[in-house]
Protein backbone atom coordinates (compact mmCIF):
# COMPACT_ATOMS: atom_id res chain seq x y z
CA UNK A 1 -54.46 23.87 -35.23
CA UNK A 2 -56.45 20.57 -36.01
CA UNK A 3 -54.85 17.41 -34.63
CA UNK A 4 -56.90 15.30 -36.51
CA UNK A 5 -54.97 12.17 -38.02
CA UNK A 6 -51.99 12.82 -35.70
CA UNK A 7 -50.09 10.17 -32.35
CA UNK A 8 -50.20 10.65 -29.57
CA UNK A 9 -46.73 9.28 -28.14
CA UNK A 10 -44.01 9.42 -25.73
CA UNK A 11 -41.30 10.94 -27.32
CA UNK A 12 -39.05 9.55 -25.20
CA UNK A 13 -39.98 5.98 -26.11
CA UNK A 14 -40.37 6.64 -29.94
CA UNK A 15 -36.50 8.12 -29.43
CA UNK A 16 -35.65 4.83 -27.71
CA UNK A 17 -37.13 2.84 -30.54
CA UNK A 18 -35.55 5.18 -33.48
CA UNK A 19 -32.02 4.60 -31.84
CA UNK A 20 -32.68 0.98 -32.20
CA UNK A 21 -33.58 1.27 -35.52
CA UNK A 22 -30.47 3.41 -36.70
CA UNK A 23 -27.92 1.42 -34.71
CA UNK A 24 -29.33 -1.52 -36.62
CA UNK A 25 -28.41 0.68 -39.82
CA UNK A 26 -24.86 0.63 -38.56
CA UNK A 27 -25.30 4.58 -36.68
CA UNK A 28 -22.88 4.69 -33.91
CA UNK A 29 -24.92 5.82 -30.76
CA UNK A 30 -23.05 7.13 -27.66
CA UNK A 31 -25.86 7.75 -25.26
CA UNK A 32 -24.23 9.82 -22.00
CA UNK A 33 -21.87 11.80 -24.00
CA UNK A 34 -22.87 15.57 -24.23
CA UNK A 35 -21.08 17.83 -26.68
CA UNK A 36 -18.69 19.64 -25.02
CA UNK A 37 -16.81 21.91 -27.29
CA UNK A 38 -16.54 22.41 -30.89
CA UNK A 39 -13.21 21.30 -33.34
CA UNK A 40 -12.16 24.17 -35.17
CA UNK A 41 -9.85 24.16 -38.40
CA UNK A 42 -6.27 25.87 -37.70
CA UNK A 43 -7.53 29.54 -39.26
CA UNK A 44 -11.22 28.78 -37.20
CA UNK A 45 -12.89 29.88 -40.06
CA UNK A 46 -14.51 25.82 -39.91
CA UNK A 47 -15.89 23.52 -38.13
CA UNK A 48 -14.05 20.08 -38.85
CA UNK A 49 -16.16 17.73 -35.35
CA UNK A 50 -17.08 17.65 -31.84
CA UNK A 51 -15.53 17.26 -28.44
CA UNK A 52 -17.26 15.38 -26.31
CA UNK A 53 -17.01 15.86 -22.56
CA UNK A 54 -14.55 13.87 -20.38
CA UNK A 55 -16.54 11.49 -17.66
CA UNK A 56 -15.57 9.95 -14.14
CA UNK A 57 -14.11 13.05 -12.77
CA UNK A 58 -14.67 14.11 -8.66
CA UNK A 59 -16.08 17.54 -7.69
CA UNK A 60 -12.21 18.76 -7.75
CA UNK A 61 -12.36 17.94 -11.51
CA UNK A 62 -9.84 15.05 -10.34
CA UNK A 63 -9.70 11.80 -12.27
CA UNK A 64 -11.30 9.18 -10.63
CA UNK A 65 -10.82 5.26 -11.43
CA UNK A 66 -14.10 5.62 -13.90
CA UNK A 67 -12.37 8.24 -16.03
CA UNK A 68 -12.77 8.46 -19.76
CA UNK A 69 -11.19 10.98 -21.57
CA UNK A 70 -13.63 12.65 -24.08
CA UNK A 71 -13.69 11.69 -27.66
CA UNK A 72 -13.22 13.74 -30.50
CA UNK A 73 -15.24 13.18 -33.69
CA UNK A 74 -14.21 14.47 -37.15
CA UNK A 75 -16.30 15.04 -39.91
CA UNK A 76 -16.94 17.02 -43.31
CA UNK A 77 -20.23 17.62 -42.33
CA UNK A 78 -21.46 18.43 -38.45
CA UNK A 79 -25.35 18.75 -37.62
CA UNK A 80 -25.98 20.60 -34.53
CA UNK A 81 -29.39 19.22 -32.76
CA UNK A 82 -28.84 20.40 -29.12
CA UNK A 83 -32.75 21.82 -28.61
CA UNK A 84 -33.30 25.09 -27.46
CA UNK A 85 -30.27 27.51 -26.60
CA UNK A 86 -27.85 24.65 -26.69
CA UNK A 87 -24.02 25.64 -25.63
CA UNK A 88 -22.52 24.49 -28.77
CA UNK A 89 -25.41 26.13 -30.81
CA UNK A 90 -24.93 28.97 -29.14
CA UNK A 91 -20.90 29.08 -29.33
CA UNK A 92 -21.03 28.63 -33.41
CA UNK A 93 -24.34 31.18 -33.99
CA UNK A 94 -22.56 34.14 -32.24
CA UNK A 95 -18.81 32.91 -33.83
CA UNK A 96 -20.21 32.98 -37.39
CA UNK A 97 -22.70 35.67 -36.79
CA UNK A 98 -25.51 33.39 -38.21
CA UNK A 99 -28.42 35.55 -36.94
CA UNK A 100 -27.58 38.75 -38.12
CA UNK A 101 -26.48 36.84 -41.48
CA UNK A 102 -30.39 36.06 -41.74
CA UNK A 103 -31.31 39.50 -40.27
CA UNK A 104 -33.48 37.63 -37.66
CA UNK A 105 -35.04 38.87 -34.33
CA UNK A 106 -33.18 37.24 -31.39
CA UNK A 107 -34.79 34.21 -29.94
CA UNK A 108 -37.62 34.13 -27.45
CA UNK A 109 -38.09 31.15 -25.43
CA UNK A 110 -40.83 29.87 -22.95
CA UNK A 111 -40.51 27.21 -19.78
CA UNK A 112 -42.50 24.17 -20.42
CA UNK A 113 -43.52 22.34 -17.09
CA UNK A 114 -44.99 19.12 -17.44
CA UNK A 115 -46.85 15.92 -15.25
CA UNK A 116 -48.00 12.40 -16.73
CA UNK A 117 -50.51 10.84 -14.52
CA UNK A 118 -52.45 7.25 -14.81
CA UNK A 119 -55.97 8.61 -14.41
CA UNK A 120 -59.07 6.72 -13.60
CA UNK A 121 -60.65 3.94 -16.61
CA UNK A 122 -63.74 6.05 -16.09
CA UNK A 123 -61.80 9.68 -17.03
CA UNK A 124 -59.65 8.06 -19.88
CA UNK A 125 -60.91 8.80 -23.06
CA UNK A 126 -57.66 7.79 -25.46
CA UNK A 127 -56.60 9.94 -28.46
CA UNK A 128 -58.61 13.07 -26.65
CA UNK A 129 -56.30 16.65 -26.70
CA UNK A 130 -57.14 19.37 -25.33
CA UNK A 131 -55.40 22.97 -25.57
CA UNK A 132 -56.42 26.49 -23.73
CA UNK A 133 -54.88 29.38 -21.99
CA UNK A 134 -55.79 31.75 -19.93
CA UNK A 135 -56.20 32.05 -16.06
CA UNK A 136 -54.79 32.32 -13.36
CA UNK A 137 -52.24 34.10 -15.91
CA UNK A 138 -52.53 37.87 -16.24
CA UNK A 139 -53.75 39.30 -19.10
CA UNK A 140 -50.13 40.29 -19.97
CA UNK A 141 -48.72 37.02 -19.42
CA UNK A 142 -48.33 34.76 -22.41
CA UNK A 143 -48.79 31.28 -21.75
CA UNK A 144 -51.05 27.80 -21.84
CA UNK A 145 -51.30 24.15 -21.73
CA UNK A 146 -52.32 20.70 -23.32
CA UNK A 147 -53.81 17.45 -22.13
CA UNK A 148 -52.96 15.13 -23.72
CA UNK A 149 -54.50 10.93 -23.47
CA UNK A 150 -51.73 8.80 -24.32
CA UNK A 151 -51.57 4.85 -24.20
CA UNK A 152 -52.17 2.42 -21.52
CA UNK A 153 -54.77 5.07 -19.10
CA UNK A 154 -51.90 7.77 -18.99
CA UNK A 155 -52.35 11.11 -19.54
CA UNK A 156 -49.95 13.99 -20.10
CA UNK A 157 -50.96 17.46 -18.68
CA UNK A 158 -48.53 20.67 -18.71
CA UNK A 159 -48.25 24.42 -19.19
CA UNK A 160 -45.81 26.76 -21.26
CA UNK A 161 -44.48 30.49 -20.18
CA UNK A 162 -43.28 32.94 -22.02
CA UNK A 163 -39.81 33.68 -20.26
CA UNK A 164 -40.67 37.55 -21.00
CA UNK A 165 -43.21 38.16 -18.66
CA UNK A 166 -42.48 41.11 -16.48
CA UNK A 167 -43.71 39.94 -12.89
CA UNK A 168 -40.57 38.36 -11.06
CA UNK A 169 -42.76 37.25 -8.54
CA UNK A 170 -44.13 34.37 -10.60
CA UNK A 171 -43.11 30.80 -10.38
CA UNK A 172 -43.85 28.29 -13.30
CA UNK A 173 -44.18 25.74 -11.22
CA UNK A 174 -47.07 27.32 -8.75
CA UNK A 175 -48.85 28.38 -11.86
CA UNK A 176 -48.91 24.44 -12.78
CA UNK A 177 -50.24 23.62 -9.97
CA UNK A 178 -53.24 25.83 -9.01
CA UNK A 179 -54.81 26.78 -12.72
CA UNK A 180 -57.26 28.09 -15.44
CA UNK A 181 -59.56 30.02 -17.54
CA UNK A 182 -60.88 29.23 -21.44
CA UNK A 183 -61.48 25.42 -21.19
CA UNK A 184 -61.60 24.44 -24.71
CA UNK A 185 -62.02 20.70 -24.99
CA UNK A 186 -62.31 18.72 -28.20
CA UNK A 187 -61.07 15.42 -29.51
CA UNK A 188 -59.14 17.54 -32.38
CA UNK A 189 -57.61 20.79 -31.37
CA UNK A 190 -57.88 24.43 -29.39
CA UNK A 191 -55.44 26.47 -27.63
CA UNK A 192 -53.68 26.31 -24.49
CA UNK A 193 -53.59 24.92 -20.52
CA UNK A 194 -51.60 25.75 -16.72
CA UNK A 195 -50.60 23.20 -14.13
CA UNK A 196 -50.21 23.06 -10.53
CA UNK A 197 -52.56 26.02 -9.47
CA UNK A 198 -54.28 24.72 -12.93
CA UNK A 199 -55.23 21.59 -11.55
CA UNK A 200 -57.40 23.06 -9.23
CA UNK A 201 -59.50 24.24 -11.93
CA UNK A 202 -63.36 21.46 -11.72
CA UNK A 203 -61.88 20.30 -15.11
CA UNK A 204 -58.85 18.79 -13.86
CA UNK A 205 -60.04 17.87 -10.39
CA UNK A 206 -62.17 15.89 -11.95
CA UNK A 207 -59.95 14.52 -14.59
CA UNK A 208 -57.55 13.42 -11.75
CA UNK A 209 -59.93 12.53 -9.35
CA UNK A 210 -60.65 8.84 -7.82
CA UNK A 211 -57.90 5.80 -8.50
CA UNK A 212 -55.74 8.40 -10.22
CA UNK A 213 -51.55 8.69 -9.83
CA UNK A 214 -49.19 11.11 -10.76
CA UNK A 215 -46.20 9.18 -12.41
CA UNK A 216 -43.56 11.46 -13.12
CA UNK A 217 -42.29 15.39 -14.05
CA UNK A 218 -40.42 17.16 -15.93
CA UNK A 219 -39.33 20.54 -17.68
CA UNK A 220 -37.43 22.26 -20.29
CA UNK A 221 -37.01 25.16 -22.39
CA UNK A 222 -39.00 25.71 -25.56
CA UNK A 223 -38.16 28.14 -28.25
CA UNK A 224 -40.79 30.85 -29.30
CA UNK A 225 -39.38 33.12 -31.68
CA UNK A 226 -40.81 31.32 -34.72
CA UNK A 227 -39.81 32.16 -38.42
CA UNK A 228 -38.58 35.81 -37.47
CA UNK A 229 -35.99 34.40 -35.20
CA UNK A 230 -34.91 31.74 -37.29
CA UNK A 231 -30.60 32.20 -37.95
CA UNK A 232 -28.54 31.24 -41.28
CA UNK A 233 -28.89 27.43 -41.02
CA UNK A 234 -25.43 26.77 -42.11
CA UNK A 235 -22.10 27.73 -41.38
CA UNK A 236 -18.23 26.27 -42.79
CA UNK A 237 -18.85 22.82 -41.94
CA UNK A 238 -22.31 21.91 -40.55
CA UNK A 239 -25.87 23.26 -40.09
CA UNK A 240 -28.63 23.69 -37.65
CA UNK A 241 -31.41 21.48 -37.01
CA UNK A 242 -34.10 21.12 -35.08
CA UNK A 243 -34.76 23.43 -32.06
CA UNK A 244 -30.98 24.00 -32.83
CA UNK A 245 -32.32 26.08 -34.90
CA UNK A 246 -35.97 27.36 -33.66
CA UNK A 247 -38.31 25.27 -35.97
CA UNK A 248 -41.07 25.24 -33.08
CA UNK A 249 -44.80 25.77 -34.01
CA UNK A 250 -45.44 27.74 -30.72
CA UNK A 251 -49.01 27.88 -32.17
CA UNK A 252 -49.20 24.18 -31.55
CA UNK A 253 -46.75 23.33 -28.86
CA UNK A 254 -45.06 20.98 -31.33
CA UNK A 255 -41.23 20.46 -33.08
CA UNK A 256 -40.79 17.24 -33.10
CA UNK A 257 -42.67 16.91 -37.16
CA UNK A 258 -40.27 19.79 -37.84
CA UNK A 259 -37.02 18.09 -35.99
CA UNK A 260 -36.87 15.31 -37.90
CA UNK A 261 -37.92 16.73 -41.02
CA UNK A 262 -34.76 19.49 -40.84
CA UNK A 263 -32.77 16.12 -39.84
CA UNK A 264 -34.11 14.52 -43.08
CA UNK A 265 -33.36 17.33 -45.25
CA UNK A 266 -30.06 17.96 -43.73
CA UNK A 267 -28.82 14.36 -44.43
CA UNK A 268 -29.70 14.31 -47.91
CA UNK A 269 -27.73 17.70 -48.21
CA UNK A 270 -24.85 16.52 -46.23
CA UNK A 271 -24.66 13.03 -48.51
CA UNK A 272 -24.72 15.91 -51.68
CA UNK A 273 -22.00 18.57 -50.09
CA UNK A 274 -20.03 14.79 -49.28
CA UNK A 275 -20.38 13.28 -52.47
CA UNK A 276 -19.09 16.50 -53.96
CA UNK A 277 -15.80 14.73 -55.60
CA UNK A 278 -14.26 18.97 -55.17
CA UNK A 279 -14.40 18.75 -51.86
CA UNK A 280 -10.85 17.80 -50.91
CA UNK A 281 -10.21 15.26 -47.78
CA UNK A 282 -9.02 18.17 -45.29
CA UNK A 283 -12.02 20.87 -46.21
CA UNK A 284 -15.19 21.50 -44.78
CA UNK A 285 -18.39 20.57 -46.86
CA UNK A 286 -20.30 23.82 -47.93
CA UNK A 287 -23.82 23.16 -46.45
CA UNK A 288 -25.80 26.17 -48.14
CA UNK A 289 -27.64 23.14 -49.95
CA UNK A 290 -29.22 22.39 -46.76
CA UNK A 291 -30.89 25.85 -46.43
CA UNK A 292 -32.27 25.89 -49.91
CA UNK A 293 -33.88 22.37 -49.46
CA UNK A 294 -35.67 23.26 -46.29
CA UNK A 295 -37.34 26.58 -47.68
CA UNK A 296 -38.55 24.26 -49.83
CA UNK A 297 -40.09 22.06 -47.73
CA UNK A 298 -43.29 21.86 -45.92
CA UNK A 299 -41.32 22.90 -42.76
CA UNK A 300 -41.34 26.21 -43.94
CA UNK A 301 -44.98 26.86 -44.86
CA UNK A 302 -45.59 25.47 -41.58
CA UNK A 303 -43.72 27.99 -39.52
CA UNK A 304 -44.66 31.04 -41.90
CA UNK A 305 -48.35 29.87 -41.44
CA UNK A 306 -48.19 30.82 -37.71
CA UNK A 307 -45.56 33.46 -37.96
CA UNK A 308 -47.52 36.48 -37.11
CA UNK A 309 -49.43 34.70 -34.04
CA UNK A 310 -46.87 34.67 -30.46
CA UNK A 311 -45.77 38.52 -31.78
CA UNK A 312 -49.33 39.77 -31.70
CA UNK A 313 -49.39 38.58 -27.93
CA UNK A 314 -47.13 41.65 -27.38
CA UNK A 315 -49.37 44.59 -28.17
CA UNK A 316 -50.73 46.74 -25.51
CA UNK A 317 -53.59 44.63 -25.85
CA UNK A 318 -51.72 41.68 -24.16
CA UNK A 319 -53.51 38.25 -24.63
CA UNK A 320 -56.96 39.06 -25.44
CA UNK A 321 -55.66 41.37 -28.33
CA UNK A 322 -53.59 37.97 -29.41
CA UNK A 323 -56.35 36.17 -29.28
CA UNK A 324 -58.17 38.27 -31.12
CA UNK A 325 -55.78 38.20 -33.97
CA UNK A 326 -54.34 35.02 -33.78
CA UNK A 327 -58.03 33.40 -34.39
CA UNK A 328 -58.59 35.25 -37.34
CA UNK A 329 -55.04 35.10 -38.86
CA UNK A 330 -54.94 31.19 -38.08
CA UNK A 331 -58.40 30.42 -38.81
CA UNK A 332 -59.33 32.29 -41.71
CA UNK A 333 -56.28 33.70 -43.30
CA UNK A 334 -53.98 31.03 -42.52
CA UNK A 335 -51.00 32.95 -42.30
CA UNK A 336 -51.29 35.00 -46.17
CA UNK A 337 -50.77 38.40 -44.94
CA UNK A 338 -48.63 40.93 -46.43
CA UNK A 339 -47.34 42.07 -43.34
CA UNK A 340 -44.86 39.76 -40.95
CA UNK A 341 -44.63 41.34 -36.98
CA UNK A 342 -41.36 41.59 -35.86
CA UNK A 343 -40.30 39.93 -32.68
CA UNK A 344 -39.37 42.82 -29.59
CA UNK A 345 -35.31 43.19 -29.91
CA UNK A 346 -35.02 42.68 -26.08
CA UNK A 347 -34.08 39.54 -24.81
CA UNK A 348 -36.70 37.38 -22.82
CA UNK A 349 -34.76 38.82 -19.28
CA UNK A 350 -35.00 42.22 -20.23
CA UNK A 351 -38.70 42.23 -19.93
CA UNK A 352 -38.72 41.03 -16.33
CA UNK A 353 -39.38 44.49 -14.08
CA UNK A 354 -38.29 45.26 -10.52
CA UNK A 355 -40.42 43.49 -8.12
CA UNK A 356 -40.63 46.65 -6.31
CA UNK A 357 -43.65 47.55 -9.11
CA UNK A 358 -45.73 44.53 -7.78
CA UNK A 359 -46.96 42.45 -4.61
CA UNK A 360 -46.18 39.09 -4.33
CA UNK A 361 -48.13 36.65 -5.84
CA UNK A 362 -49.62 34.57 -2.49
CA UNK A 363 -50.56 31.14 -3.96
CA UNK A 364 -52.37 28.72 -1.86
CA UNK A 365 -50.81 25.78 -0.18
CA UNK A 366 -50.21 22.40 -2.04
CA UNK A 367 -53.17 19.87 -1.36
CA UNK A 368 -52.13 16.21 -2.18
CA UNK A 369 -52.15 14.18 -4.11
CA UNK A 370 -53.44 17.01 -6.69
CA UNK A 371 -50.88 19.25 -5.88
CA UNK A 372 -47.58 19.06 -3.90
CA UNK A 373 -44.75 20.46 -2.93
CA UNK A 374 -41.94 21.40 -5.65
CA UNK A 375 -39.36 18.94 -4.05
CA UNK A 376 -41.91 15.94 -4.24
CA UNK A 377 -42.30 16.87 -7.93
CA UNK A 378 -38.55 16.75 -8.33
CA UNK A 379 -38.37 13.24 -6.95
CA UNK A 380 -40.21 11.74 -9.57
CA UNK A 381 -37.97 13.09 -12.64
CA UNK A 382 -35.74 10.18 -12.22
CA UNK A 383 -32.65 12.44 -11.65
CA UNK A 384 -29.69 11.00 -10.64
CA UNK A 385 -26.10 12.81 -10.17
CA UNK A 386 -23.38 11.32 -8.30
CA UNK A 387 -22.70 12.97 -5.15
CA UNK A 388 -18.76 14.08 -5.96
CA UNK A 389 -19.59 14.62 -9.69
CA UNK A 390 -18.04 18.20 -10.71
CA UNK A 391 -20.62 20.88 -10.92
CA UNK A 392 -21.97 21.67 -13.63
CA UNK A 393 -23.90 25.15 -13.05
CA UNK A 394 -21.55 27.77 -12.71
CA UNK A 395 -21.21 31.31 -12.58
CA UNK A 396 -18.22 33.56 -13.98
CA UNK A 397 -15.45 32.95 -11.16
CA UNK A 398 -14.92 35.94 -8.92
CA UNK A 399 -16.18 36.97 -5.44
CA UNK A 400 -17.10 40.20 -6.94
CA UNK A 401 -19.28 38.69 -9.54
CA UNK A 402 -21.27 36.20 -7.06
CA UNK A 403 -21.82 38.89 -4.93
CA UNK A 404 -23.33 41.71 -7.60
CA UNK A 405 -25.49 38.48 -8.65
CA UNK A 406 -26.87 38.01 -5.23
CA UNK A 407 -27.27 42.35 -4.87
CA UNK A 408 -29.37 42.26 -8.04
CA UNK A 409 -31.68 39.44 -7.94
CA UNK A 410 -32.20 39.67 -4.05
CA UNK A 411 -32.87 44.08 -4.10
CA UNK A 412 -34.46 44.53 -7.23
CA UNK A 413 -36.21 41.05 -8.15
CA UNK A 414 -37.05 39.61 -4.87
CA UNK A 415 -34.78 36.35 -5.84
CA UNK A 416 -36.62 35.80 -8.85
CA UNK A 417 -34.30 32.51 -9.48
CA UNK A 418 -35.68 30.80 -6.68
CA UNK A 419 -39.15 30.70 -8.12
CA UNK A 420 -38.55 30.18 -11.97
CA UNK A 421 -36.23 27.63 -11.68
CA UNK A 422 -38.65 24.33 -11.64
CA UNK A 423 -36.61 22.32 -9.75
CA UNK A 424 -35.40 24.81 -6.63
CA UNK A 425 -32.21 24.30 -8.20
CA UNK A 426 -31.71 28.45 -6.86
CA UNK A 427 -32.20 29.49 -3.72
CA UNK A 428 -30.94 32.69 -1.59
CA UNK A 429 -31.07 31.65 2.01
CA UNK A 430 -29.57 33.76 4.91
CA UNK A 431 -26.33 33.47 5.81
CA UNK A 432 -23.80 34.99 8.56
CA UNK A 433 -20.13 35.05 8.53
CA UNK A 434 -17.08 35.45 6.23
CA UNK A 435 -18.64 34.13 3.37
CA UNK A 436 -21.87 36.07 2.83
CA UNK A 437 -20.04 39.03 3.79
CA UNK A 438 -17.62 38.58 0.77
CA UNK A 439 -20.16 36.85 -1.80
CA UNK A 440 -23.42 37.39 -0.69
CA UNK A 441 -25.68 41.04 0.28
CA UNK A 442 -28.33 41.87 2.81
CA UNK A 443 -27.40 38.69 4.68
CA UNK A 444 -28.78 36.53 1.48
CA UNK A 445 -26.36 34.05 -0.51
CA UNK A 446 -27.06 32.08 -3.28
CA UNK A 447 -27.08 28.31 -2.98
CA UNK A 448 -26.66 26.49 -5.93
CA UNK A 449 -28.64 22.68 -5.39
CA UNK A 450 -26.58 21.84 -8.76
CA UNK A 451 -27.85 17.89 -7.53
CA UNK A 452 -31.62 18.03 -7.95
CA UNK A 453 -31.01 19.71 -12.03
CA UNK A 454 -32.36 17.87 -14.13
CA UNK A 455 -31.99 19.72 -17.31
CA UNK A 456 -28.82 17.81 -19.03
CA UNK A 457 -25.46 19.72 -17.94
């Protein structure tokens, strides 16, 4: 857990500055282009490239004077490095049956909610990190948080949830702003923080106290399931890296070592698998390489170190019995145990339980500038969508379908979207009329504020 000789940086600048770099090396880099589909061979037993996604199209999906048609990319080798639970990921893992190939757990995955302020010269203290969990969570909930002092008097503070806790009356975002228990502070390492109701906590009041701003916010996905829920890294034509593949030390909040490390080992394999003078010009490159390399690699040892520690969170014991065994198995064992705990096979959602088994969480009221409202948050994510862009949040088309949707999350989880979601992208509001009577129930419809998303569609 020590963080001793490690930078403290913002990944999105050090990404910036790596793109440079590569494009310098003669990388073709086509920032706004997402993946959009997947190139099979004519049998679709391989993958031969990538679609990209078509741009300058009106909410009708109607070609608009900006139009670009997307590209598609061929290659003998394709690396897949979408982060957690991307589409295409997701499309080739179930297709070639990677995860049961590897006889791993399915994939767990947390909501990571995040804040960068420019604190006060006198509460700066550069290089400083500091981890904890604990309150105002439940002793049942999984979860925690970092400070971290970056360059130039900015400091990043945030908090991580386990998407399987069973309360559907919680909201991420609440939690970040109202928060806290263990307060662990060192200039190395501990465990874990919460946000909004965490910044409420003395530590953090004080932290942000006198000439301090909040700059900006953000969120996203992590994934949890460590080793146990790692898939077959390669398929007929490409691999997985990255949080493509689940290479998260949950332990430590950190990927990004183990990103570009799968990336590194990945290229050398695909140059090896290309270079193979039997591969003909039409075939896909057998990437099985890939997977050999990276057991063998520190990547490895470094998820199998911390293997056993998020599963023993989910004993009856609930956090204190994780905490219990995480601080011996991490501290003094350092992960050489004969025994590996198996992640639960139910999916993150499946853990969620009718809100009719609880009482509403009642959190107090924002209280700027410490705390605020989700919607001022939102505005400082930089999000941008064009007004008569085409949607990109969906659900399965049918009147029947929107309708059970609304039935199920408005009767038996109180409208549990509307509070996970950190960026009120959900919300079931009452309605009258035609249309709530044919998609909506109870006189709730869902309202889908597709404009304020700002994870990448």
């Amino acid at each position: 857990m020590s963080n001793k000789g490690n930078y403290i940086v913002s990944l999105s600048q050090f990404t910036a500055w790596l793109g440079t770099i590569a494009e310098e090396l003669g990388v073709e880099v086509y920032p706004g282009f997402a993946g959009a589909g997947v190139v099979y061979s004519e049998d679709g037993g391989s993958v031969l490239g990538i679609r990209t996604n078509e741009v300058g199209l009106d909410r009708q999906n109607r070609m608009k004077d900006t139009f670009e048609a997307g590209m598609e990319f061929r290659a003998k080798v394709t690396l897949l490095a979408e982060g957690a639970h991307g589409s295409i990921s997701k499309e080739l893992i179930n297709r070639f049956d990677l995860r049961r190939a590897a006889n791993a757990d399915p994939q767990t995955y947390g909501i990571g909610v995040k804040e960068v302020w420019r604190v006060d010269e006198g509460k700066y203290r550069p290089g400083e990190v500091v981890h904890n969990m604990g309150w105002p969570l439940d002793w049942k909930t999984y979860g925690g948080g970092w400070v971290y002092h970056m360059g130039d008097g900015m400091v990043s503070l945030g908090l991580v949830i386990g998407l399987d806790y069973v309360n559907p009356y919680l909201s991420p975002y609440r939690e970040l702003q109202v928060r806290f228990l263990f307060l662990l502070c060192s200039t190395l390492n501990t465990v874990w923080l919460y946000l909004q109701r965490m910044k409420h906590h003395p530590y953090f009041a004080d932290l942000l106290s006198g000439n301090s701003t909040r700059l900006a916010y953000g969120a996203r996905t992590l994934n949890e399931g460590g080793l146990q829920s790692v898939p077959k890294l390669h398929f007929p034509g490409g691999a997985l890296i990255g949080c493509s593949a689940g290479f998260v030390n949950i332990a430590k909040i950190k990927g990004t070592h183990n990103a570009m490390k799968s990336g590194m080992v990945a290229a050398e394999a695909a140059y090896d698998a290309v270079a193979d003078s039997a591969v003909a010009e039409d075939k896909a490159a057998d990437m099985s390489g890939y997977e050999k390399a990276l057991k063998d690699s520190w990547v490895w040892s470094d998820l199998n170190e911390v293997r056993n520690l998020r599963p023993s969170f989910n004993t009856r014991l609930g956090v204190w019995g994780g905490i219990v065994y995480s601080g011996i198995d991490s501290l003094l064992l350092k992960g050489r145990t004969p025994w590996t705990f198996r992640n639960s096979p139910q999916n993150d959602a499946q853990h969620t339980q009718p809100a009719s088994r609880f009482k509403p969480i009642e959190y107090p009221p924002p209280q700027p500038p410490l705390s605020t409202d989700l919607l001022t948050s939102v505005a400082l994510t930089g999000t941008n969508h064009s007004e008569d862009q085409p949607v990109h949040l969906r659900l399965r088309e049918g009147k029947d379908v929107r309708k059970r949707h609304v039935e199920i999350n408005v009767r038996d989880y109180a409208g549990l979207l509307g509070r996970a979601c950190p960026a009120a992208v959900y919300e079931y509001v009452d309605g009258e009329g035609k249309v709530v009577e044919e998609e909506g129930w109870d006189g709730k419809k869902l309202v889908i504020n597709s404009q304020v998303c700002f994870f990448p569609p």
